[in-house]
C-alpha atoms as a PDB file:
ATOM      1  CA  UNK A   1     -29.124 -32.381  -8.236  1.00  0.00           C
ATOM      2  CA  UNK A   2     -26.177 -32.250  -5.644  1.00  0.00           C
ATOM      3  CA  UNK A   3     -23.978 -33.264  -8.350  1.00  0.00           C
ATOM      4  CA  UNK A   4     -24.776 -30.715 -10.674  1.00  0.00           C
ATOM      5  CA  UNK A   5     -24.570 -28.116  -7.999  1.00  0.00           C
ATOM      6  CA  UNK A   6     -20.863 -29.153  -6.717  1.00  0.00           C
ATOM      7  CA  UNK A   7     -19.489 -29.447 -10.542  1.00  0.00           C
ATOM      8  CA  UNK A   8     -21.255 -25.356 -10.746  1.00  0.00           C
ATOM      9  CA  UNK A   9     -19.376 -24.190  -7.624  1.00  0.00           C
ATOM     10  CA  UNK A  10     -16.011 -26.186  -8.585  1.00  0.00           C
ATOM     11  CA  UNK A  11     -16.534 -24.584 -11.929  1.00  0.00           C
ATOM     12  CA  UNK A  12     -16.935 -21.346 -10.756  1.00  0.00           C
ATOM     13  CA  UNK A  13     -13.779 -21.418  -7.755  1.00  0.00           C
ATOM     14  CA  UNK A  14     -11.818 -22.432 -11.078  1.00  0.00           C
ATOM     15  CA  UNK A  15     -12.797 -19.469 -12.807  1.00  0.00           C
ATOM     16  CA  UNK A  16     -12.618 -17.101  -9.823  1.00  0.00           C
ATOM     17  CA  UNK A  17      -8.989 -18.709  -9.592  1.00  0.00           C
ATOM     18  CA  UNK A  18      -8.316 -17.707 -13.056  1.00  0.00           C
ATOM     19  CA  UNK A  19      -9.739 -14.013 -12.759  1.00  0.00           C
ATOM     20  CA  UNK A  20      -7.354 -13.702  -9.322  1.00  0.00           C
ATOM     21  CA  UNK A  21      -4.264 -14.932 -11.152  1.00  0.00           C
ATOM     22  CA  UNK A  22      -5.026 -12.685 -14.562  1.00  0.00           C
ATOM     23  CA  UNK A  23      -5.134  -9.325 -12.171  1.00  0.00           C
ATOM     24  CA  UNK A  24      -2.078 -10.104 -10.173  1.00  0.00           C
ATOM     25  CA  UNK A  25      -0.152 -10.251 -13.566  1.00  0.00           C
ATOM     26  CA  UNK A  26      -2.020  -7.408 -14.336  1.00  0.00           C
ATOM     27  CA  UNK A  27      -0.862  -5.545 -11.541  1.00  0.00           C
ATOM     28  CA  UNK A  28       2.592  -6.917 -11.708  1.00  0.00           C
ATOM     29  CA  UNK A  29       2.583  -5.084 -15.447  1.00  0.00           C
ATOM     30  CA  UNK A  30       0.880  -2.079 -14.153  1.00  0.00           C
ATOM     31  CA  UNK A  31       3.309  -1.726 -11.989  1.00  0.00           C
ATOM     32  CA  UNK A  32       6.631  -2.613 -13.442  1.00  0.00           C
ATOM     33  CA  UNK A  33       5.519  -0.134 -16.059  1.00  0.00           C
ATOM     34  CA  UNK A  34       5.317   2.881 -13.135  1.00  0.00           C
ATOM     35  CA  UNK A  35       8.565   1.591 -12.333  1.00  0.00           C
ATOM     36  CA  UNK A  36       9.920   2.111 -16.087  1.00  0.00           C
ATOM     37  CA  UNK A  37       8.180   5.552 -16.083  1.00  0.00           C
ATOM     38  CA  UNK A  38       9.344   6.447 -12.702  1.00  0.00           C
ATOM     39  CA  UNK A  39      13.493   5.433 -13.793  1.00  0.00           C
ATOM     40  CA  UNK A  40      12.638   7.568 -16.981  1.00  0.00           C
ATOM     41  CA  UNK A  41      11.617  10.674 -14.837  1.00  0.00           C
ATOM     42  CA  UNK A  42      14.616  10.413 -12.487  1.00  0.00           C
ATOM     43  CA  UNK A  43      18.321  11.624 -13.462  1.00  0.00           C
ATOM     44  CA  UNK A  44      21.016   9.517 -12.733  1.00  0.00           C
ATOM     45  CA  UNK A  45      23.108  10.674  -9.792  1.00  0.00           C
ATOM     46  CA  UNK A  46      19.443  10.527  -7.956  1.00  0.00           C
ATOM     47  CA  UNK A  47      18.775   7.171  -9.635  1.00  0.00           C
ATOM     48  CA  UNK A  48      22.143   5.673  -8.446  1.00  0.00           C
ATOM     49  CA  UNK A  49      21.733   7.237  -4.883  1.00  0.00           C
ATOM     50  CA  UNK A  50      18.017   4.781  -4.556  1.00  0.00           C
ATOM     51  CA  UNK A  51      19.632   1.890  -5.729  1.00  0.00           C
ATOM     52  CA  UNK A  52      22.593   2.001  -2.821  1.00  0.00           C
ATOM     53  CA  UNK A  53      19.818   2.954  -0.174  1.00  0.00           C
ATOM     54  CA  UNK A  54      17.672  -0.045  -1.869  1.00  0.00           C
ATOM     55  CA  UNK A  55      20.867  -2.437  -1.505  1.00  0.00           C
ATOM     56  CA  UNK A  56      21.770  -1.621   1.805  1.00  0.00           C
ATOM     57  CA  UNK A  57      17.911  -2.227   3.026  1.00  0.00           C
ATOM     58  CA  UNK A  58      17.728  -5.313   1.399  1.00  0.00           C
ATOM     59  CA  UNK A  59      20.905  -6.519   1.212  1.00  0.00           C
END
């Protein structure tokens, strides 16, 4: 019976390992897509002025 119950929870940790990595891609498309809408909304002069502020942080 031990054995049954170890190859349940390793089962299960692989599965919970699968929902965690599906959601962080999700995320990482949810928000790359606010991103794309976000560029869209801004004008360009204001655009270019975040980027140089963005490079000089992180640069």
């Amino acid at each position: 019976m031990n054995n049954l119950n170890g190859a349940i929870i390793v089962e299960n940790r692989e599965f919970v390992n699968k929902a965690k990595a599906i959601i962080i891609v999700l995320h990482f498309f949810a928000n790359k897509f606010k991103y794309l809408q976000f560029i869209k909304q801004c004008n360009a002069k204001w655009l270019f002025l975040l980027k140089n502020k963005i490079s000089d942080k992180y640069l």
